[in-house]
PDB file of N, CA and C in Angstrom:
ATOM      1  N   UNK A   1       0.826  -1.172   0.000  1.00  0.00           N
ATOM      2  CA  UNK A   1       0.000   0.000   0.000  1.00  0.00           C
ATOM      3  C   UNK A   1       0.879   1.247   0.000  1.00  0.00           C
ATOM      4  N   UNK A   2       1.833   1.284  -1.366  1.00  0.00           N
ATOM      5  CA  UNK A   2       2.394   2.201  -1.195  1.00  0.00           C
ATOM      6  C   UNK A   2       1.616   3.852  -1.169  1.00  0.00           C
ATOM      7  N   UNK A   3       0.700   4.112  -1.172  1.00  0.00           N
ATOM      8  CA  UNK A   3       0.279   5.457  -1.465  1.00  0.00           C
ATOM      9  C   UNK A   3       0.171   5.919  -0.063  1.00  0.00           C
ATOM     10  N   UNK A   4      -0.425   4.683   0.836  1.00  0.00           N
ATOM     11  CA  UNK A   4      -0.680   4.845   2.620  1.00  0.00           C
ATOM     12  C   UNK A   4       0.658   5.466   2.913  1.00  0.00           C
ATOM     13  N   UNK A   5       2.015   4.684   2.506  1.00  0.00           N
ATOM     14  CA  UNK A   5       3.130   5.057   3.281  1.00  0.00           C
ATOM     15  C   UNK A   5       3.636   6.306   2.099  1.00  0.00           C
ATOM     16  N   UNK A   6       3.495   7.065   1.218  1.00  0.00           N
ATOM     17  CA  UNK A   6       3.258   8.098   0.752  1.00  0.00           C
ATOM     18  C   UNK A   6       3.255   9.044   1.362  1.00  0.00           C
ATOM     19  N   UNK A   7       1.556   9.113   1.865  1.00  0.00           N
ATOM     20  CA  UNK A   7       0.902  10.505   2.465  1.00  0.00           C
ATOM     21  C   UNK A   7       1.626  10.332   4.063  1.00  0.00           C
ATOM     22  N   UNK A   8       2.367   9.143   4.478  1.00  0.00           N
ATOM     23  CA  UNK A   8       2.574   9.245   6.064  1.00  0.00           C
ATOM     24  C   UNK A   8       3.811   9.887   5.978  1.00  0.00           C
ATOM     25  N   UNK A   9       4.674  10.011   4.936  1.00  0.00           N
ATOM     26  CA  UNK A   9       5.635  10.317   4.698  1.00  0.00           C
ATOM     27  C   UNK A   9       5.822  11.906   4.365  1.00  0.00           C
ATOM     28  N   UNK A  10       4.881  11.930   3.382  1.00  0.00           N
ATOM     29  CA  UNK A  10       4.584  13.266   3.181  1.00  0.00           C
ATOM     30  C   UNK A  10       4.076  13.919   5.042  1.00  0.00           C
ATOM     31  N   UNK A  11       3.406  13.747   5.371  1.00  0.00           N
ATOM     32  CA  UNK A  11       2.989  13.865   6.671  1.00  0.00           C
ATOM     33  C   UNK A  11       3.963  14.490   7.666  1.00  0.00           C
ATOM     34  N   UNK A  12       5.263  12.958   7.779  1.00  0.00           N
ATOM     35  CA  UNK A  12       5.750  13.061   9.252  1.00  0.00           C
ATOM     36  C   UNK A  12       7.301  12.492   8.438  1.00  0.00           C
ATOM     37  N   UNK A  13       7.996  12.811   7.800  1.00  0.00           N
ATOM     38  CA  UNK A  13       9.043  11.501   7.060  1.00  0.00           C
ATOM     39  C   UNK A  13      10.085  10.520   7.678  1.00  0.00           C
ATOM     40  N   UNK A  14       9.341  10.750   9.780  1.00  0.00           N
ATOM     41  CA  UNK A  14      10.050   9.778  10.525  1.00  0.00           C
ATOM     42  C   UNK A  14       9.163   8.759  10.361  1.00  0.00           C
ATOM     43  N   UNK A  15       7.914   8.660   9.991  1.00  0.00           N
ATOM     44  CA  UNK A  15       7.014   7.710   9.718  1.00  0.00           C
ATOM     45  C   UNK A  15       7.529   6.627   9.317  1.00  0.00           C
ATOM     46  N   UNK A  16       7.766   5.467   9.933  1.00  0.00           N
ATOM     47  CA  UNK A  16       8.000   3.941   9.332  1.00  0.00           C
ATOM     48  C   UNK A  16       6.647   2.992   9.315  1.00  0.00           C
ATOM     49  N   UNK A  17       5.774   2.962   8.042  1.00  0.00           N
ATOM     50  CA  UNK A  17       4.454   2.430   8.429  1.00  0.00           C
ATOM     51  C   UNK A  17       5.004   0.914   7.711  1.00  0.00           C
ATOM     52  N   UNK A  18       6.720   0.483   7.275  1.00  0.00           N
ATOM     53  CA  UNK A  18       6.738  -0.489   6.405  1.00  0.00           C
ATOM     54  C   UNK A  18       6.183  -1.704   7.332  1.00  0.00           C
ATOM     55  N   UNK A  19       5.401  -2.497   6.649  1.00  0.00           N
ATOM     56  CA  UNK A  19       5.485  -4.301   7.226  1.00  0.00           C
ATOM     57  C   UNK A  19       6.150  -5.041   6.912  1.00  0.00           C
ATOM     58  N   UNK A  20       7.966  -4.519   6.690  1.00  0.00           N
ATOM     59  CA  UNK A  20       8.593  -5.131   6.196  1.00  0.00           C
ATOM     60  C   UNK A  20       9.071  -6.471   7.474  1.00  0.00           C
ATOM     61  N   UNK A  21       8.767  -6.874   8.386  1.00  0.00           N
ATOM     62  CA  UNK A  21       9.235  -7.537   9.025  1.00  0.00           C
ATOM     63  C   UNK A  21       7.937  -8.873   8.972  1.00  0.00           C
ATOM     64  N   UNK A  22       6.853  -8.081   8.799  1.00  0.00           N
ATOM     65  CA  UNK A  22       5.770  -8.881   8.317  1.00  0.00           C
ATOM     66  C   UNK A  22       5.575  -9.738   7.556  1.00  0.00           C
ATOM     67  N   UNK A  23       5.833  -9.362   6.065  1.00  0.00           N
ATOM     68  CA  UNK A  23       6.348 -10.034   4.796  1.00  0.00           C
ATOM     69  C   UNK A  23       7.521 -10.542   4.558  1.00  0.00           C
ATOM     70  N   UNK A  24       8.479 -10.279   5.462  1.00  0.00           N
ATOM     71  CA  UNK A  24       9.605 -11.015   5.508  1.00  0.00           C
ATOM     72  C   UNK A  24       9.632 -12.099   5.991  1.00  0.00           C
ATOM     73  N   UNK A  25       9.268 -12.532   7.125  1.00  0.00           N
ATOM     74  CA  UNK A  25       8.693 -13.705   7.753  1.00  0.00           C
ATOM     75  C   UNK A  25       7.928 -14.754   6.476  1.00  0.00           C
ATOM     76  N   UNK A  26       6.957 -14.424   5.749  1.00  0.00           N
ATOM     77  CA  UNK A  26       6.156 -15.100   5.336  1.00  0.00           C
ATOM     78  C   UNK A  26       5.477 -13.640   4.033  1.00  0.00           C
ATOM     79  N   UNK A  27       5.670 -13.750   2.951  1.00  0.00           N
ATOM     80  CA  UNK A  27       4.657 -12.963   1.807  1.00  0.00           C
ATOM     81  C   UNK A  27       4.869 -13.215   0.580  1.00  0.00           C
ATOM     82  N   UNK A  28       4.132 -12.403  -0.800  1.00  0.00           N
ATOM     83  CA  UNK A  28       4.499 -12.376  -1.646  1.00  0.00           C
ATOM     84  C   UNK A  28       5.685 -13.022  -2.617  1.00  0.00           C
ATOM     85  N   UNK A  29       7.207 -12.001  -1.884  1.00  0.00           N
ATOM     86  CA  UNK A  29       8.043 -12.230  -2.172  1.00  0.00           C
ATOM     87  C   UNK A  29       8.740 -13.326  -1.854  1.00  0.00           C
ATOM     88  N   UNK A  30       8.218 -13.576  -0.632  1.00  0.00           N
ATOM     89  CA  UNK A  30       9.373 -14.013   0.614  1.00  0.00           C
ATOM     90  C   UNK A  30       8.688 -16.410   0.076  1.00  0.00           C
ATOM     91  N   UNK A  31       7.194 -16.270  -0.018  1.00  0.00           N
ATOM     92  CA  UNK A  31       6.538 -17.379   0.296  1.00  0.00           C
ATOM     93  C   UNK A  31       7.114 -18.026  -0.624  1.00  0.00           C
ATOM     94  N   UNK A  32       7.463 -18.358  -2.107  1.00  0.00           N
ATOM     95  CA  UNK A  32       7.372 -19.312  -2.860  1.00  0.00           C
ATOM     96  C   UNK A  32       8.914 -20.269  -2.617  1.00  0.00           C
ATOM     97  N   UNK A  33      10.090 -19.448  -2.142  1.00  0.00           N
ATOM     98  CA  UNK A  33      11.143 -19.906  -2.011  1.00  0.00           C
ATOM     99  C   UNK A  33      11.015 -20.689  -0.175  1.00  0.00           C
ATOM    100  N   UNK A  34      10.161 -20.122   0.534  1.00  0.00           N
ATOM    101  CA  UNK A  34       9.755 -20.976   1.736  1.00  0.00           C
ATOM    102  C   UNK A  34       9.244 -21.946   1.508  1.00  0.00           C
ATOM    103  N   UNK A  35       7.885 -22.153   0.910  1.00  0.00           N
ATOM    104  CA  UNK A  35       6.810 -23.375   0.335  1.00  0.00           C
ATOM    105  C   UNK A  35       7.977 -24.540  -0.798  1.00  0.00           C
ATOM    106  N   UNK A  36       8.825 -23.806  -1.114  1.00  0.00           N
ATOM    107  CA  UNK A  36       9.418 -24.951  -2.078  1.00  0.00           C
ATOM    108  C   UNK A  36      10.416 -26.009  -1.276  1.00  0.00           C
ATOM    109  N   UNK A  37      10.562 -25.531   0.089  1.00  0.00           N
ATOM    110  CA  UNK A  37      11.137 -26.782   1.300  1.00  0.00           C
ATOM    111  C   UNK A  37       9.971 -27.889   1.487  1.00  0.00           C
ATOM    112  N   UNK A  38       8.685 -27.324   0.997  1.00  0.00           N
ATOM    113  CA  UNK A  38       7.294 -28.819   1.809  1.00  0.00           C
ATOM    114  C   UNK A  38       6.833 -29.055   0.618  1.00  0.00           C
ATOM    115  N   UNK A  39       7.146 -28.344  -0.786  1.00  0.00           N
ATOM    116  CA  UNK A  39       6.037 -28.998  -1.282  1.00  0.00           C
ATOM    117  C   UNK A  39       6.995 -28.809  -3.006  1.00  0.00           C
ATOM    118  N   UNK A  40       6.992 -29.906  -3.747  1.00  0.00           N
ATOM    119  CA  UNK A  40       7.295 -29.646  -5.357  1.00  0.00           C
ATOM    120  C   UNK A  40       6.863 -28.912  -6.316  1.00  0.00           C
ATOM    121  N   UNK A  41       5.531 -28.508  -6.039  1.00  0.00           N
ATOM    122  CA  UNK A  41       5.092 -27.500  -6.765  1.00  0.00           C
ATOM    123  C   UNK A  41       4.064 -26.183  -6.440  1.00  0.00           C
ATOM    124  N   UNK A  42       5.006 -25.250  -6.401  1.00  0.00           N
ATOM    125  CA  UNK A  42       4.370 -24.301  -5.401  1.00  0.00           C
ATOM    126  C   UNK A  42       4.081 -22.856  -6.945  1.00  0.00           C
ATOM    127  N   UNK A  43       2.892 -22.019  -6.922  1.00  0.00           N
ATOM    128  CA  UNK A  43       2.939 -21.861  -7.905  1.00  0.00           C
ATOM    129  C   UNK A  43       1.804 -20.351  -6.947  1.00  0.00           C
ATOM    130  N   UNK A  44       2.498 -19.168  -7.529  1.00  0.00           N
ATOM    131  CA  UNK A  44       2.042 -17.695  -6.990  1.00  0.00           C
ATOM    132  C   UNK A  44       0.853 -17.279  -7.926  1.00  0.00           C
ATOM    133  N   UNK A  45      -0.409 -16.890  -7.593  1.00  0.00           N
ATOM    134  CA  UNK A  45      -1.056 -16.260  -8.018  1.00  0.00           C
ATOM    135  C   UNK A  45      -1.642 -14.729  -7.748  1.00  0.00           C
ATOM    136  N   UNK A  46      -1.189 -14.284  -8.336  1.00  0.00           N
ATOM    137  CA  UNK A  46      -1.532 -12.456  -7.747  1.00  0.00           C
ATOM    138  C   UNK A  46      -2.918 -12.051  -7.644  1.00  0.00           C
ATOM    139  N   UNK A  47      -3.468 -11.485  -7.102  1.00  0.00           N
ATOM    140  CA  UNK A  47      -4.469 -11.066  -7.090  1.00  0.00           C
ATOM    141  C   UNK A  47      -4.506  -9.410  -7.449  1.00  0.00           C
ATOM    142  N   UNK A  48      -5.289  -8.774  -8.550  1.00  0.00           N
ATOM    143  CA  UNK A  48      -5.063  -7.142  -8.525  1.00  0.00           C
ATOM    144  C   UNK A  48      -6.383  -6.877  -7.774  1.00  0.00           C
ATOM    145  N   UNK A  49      -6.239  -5.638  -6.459  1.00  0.00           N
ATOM    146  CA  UNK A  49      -7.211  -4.644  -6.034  1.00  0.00           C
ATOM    147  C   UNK A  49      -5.976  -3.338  -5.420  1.00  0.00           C
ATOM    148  N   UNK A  50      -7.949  -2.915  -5.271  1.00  0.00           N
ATOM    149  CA  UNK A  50      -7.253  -1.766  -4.769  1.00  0.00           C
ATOM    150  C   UNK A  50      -8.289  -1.162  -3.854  1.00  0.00           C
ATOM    151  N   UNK A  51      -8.148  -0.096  -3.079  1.00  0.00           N
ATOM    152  CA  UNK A  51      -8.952   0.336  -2.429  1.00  0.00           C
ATOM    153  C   UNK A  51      -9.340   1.947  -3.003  1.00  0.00           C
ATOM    154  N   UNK A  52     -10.927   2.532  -3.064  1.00  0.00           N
ATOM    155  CA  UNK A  52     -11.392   3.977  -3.732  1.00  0.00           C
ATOM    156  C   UNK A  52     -11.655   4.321  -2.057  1.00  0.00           C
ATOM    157  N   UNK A  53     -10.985   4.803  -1.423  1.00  0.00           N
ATOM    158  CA  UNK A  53     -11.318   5.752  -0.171  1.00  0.00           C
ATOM    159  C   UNK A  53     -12.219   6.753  -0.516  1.00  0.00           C
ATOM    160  N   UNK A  54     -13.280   7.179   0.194  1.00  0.00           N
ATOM    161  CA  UNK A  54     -14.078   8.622  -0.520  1.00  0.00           C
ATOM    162  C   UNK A  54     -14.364   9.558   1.394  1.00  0.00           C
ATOM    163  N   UNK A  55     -14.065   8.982   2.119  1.00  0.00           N
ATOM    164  CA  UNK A  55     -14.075   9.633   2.865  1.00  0.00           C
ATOM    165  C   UNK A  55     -12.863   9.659   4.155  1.00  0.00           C
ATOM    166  N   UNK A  56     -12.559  10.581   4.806  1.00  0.00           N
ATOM    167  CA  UNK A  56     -11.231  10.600   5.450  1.00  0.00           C
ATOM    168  C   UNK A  56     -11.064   9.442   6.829  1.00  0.00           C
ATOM    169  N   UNK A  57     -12.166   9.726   7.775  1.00  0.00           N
ATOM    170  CA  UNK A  57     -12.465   9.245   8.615  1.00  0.00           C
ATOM    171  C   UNK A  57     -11.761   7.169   8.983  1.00  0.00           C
ATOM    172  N   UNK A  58     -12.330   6.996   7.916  1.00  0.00           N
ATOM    173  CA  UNK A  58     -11.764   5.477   7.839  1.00  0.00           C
ATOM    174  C   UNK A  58     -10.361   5.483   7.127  1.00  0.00           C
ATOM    175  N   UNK A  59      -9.825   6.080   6.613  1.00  0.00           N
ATOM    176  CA  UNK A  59      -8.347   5.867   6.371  1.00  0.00           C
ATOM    177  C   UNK A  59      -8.001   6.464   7.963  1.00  0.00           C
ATOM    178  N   UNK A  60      -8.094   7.640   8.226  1.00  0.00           N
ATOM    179  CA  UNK A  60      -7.257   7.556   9.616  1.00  0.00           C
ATOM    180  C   UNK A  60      -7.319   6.882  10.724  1.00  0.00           C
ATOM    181  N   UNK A  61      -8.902   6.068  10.917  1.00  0.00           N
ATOM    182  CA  UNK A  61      -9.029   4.808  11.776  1.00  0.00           C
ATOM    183  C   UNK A  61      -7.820   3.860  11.315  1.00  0.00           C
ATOM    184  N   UNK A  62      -8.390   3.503  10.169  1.00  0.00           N
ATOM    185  CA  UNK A  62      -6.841   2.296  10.100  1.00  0.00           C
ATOM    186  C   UNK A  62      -5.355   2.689  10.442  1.00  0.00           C
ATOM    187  N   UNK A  63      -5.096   3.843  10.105  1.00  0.00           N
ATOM    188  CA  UNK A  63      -3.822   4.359  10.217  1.00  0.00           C
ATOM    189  C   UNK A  63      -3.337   4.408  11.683  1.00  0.00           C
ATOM    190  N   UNK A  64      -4.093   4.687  12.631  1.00  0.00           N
ATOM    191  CA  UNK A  64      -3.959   5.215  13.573  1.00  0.00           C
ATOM    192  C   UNK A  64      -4.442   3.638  14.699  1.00  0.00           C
ATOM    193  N   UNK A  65      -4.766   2.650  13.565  1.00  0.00           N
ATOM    194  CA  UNK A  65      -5.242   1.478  14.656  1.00  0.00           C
ATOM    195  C   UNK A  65      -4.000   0.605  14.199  1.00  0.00           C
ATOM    196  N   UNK A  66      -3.051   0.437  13.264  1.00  0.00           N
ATOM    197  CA  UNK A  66      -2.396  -0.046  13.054  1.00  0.00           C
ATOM    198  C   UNK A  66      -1.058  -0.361  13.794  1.00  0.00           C
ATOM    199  N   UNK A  67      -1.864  -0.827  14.692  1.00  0.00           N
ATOM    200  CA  UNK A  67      -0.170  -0.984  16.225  1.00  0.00           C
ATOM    201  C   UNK A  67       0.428  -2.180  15.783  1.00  0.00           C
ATOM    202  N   UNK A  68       1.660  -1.769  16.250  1.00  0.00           N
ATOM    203  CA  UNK A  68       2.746  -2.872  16.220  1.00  0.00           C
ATOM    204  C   UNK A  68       3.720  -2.891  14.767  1.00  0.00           C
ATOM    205  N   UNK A  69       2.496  -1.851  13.957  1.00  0.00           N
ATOM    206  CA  UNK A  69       3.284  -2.036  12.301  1.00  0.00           C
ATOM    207  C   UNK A  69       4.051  -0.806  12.563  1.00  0.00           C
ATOM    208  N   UNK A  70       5.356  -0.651  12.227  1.00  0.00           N
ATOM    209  CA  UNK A  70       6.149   0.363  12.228  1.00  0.00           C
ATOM    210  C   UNK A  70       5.809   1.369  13.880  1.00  0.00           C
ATOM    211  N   UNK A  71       6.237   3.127  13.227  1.00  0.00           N
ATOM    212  CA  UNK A  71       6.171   3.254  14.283  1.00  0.00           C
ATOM    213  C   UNK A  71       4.773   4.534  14.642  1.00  0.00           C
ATOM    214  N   UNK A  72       3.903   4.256  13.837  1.00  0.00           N
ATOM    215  CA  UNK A  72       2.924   5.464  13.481  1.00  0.00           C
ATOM    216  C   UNK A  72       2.536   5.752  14.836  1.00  0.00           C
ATOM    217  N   UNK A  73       1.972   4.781  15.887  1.00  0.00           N
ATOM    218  CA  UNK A  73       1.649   4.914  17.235  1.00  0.00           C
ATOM    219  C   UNK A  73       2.749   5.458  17.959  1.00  0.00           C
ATOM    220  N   UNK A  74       3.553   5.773  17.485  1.00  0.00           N
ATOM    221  CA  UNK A  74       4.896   6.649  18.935  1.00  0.00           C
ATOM    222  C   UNK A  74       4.733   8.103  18.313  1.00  0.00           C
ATOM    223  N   UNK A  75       4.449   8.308  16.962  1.00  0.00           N
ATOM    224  CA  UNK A  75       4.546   9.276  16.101  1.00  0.00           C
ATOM    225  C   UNK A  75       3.513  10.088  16.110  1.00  0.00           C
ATOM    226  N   UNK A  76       2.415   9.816  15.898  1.00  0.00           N
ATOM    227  CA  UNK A  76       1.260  10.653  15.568  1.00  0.00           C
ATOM    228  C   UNK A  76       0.099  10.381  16.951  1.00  0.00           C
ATOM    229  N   UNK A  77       1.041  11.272  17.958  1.00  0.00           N
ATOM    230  CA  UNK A  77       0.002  10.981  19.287  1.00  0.00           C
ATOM    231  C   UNK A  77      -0.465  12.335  19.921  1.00  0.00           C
ATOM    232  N   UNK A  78      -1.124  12.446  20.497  1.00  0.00           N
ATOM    233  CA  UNK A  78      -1.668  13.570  21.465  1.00  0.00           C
ATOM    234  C   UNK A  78      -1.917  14.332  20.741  1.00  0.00           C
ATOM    235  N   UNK A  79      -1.180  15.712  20.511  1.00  0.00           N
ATOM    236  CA  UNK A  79      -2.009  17.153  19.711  1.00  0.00           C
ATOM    237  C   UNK A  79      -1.531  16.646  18.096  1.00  0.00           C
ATOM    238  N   UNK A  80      -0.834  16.236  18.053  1.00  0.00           N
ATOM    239  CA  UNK A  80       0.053  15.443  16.285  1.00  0.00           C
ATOM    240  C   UNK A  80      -1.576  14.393  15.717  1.00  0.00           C
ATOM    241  N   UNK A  81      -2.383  13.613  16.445  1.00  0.00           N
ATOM    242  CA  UNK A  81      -3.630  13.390  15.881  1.00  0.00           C
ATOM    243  C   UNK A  81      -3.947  14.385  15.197  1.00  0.00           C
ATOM    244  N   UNK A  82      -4.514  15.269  16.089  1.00  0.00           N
ATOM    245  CA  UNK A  82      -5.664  16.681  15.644  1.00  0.00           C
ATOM    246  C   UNK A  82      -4.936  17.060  14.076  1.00  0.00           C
ATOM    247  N   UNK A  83      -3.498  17.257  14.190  1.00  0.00           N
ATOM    248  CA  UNK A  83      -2.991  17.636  12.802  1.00  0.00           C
ATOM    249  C   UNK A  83      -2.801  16.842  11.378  1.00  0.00           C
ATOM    250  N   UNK A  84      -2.668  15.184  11.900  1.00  0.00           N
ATOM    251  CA  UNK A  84      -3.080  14.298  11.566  1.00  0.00           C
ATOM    252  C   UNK A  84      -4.128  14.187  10.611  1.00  0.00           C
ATOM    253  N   UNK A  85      -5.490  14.415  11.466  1.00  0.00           N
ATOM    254  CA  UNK A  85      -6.773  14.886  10.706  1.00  0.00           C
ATOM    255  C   UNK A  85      -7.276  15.476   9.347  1.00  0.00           C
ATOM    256  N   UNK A  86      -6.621  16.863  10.137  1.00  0.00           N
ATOM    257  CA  UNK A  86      -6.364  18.072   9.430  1.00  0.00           C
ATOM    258  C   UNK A  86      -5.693  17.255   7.846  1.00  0.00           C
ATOM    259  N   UNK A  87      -4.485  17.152   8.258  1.00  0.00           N
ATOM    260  CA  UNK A  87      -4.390  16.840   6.971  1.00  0.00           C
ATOM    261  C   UNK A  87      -4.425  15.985   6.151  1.00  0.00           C
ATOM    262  N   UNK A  88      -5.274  14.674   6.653  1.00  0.00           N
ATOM    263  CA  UNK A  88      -5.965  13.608   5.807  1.00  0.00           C
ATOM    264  C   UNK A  88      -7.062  14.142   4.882  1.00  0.00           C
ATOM    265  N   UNK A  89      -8.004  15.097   5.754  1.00  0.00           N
ATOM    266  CA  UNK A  89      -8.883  15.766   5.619  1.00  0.00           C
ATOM    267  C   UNK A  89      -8.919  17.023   4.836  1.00  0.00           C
ATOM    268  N   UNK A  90      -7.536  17.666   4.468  1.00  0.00           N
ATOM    269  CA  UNK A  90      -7.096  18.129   3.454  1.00  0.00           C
ATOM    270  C   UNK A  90      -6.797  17.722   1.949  1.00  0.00           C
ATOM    271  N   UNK A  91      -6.186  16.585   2.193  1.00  0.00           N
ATOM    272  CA  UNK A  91      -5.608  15.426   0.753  1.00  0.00           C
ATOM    273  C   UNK A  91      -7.199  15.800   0.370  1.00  0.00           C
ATOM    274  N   UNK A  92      -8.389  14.854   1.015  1.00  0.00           N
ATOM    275  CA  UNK A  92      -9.829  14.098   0.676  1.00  0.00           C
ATOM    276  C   UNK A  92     -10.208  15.799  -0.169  1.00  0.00           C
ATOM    277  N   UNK A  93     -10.459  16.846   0.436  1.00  0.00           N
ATOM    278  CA  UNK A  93     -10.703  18.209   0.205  1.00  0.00           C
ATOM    279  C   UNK A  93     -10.199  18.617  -1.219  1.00  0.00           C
ATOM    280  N   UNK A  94      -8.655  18.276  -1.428  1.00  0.00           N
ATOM    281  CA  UNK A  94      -8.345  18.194  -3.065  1.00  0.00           C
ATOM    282  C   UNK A  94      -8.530  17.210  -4.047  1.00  0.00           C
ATOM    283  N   UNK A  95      -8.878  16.146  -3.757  1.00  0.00           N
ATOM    284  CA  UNK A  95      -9.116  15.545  -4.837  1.00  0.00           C
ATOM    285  C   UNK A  95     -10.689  14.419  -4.417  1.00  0.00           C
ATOM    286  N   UNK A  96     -11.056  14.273  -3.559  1.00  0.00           N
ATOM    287  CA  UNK A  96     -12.339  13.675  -3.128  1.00  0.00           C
ATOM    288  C   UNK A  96     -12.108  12.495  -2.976  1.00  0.00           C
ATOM    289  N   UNK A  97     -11.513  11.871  -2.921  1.00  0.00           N
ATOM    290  CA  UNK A  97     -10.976  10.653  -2.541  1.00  0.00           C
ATOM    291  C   UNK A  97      -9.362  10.221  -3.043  1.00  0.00           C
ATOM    292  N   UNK A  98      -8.974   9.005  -1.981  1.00  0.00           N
ATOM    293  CA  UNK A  98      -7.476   8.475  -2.632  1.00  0.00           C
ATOM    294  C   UNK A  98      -7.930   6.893  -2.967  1.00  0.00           C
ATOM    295  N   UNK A  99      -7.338   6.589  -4.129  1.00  0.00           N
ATOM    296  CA  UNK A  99      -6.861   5.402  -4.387  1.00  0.00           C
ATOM    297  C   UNK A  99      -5.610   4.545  -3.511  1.00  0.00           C
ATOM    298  N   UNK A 100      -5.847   3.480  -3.555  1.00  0.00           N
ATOM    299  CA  UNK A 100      -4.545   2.634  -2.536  1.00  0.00           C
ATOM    300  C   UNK A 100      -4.712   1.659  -3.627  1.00  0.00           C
ATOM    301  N   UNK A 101      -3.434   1.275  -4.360  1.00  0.00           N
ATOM    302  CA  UNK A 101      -2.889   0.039  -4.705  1.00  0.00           C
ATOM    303  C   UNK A 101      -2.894  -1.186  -3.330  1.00  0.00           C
ATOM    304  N   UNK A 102      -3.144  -2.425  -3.661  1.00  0.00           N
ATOM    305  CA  UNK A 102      -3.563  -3.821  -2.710  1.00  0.00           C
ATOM    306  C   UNK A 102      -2.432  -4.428  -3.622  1.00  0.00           C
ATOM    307  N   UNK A 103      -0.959  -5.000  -2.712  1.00  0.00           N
ATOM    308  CA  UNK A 103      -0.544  -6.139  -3.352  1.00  0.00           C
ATOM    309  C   UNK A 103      -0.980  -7.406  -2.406  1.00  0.00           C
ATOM    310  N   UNK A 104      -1.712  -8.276  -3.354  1.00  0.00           N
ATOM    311  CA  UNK A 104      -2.172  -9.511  -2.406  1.00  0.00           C
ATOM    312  C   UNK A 104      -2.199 -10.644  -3.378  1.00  0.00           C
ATOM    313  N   UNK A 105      -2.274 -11.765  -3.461  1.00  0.00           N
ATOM    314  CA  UNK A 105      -2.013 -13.044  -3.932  1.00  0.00           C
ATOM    315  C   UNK A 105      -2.504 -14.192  -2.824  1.00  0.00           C
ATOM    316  N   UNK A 106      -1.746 -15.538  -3.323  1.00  0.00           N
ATOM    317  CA  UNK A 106      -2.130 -16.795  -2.654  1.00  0.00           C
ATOM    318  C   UNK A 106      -1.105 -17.613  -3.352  1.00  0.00           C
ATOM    319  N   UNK A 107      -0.917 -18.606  -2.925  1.00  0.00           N
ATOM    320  CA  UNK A 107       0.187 -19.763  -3.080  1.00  0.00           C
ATOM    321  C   UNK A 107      -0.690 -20.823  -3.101  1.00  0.00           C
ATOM    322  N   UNK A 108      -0.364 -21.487  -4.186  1.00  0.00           N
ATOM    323  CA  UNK A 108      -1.251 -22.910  -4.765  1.00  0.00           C
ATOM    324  C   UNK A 108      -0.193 -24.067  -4.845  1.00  0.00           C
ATOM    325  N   UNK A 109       0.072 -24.797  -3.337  1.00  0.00           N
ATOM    326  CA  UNK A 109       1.223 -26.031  -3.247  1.00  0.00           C
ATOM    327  C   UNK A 109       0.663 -27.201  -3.537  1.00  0.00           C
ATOM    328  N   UNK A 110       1.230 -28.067  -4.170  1.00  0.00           N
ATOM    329  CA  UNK A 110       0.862 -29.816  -4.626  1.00  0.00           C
ATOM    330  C   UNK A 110       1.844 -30.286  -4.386  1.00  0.00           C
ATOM    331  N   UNK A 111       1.843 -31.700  -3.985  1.00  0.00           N
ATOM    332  CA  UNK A 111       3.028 -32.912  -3.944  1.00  0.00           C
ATOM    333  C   UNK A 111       3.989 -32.834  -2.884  1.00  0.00           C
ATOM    334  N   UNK A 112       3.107 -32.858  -1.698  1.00  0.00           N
ATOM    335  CA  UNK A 112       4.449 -32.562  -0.473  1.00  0.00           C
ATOM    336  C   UNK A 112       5.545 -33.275  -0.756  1.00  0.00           C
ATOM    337  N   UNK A 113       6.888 -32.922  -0.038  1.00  0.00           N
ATOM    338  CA  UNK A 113       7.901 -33.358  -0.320  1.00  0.00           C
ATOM    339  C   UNK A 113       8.011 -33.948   0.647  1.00  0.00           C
TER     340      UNK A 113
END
């Protein structure tokens, strides 16, 4: 969701919203060379979405509920919300909504090893 870590950047540019420790463990990139230790044929299918945001309110719920991912919760606390807002609620004001690119997929394994 690069556009999320975009505007957090634009925002605050100490913002670390990556899940890179997330997907490293286990994703996209990381799964097919893991799955090919259990199984002979492991085979990635992508999925394309995306998300049409049209109002501010629920992007900054998620943003702001997103604990443990990076460090947005040490960052954007106490009076830094209120401004927060402000300028989610600004972006929505110029253009009426944001688009978010979704990278998501699934792994299709046969023939344990």
């Amino acid at each position: 969701m690069k556009e999320i870590i975009d505007i957090l950047h634009d925002f605050d540019e100490t913002i670390d919203f990556a899940q890179d420790s997330i997907t490293k463990a286990f994703g996209l990139e990381s799964g097919k060379t893991l799955l090919t230790g259990y199984f002979n044929t492991v085979e990635l299918r992508r999925y394309e979405d995306s998300l049409h945001i049209t109002e501010p309110k629920p992007l900054v719920d998620y943003i702001l509920s997103s604990q443990g991912i990076g460090n947005v919760n040490d960052v954007i606390i106490d009076e830094r919300i209120e401004q927060f807002n402000r300028y989610i609620t600004e972006l929505f004001s110029q253009n009426g909504y944001i688009d978010v690119r979704k990278d998501a997929g699934m792994f299709i394994s046969n023939d344990p090893i």
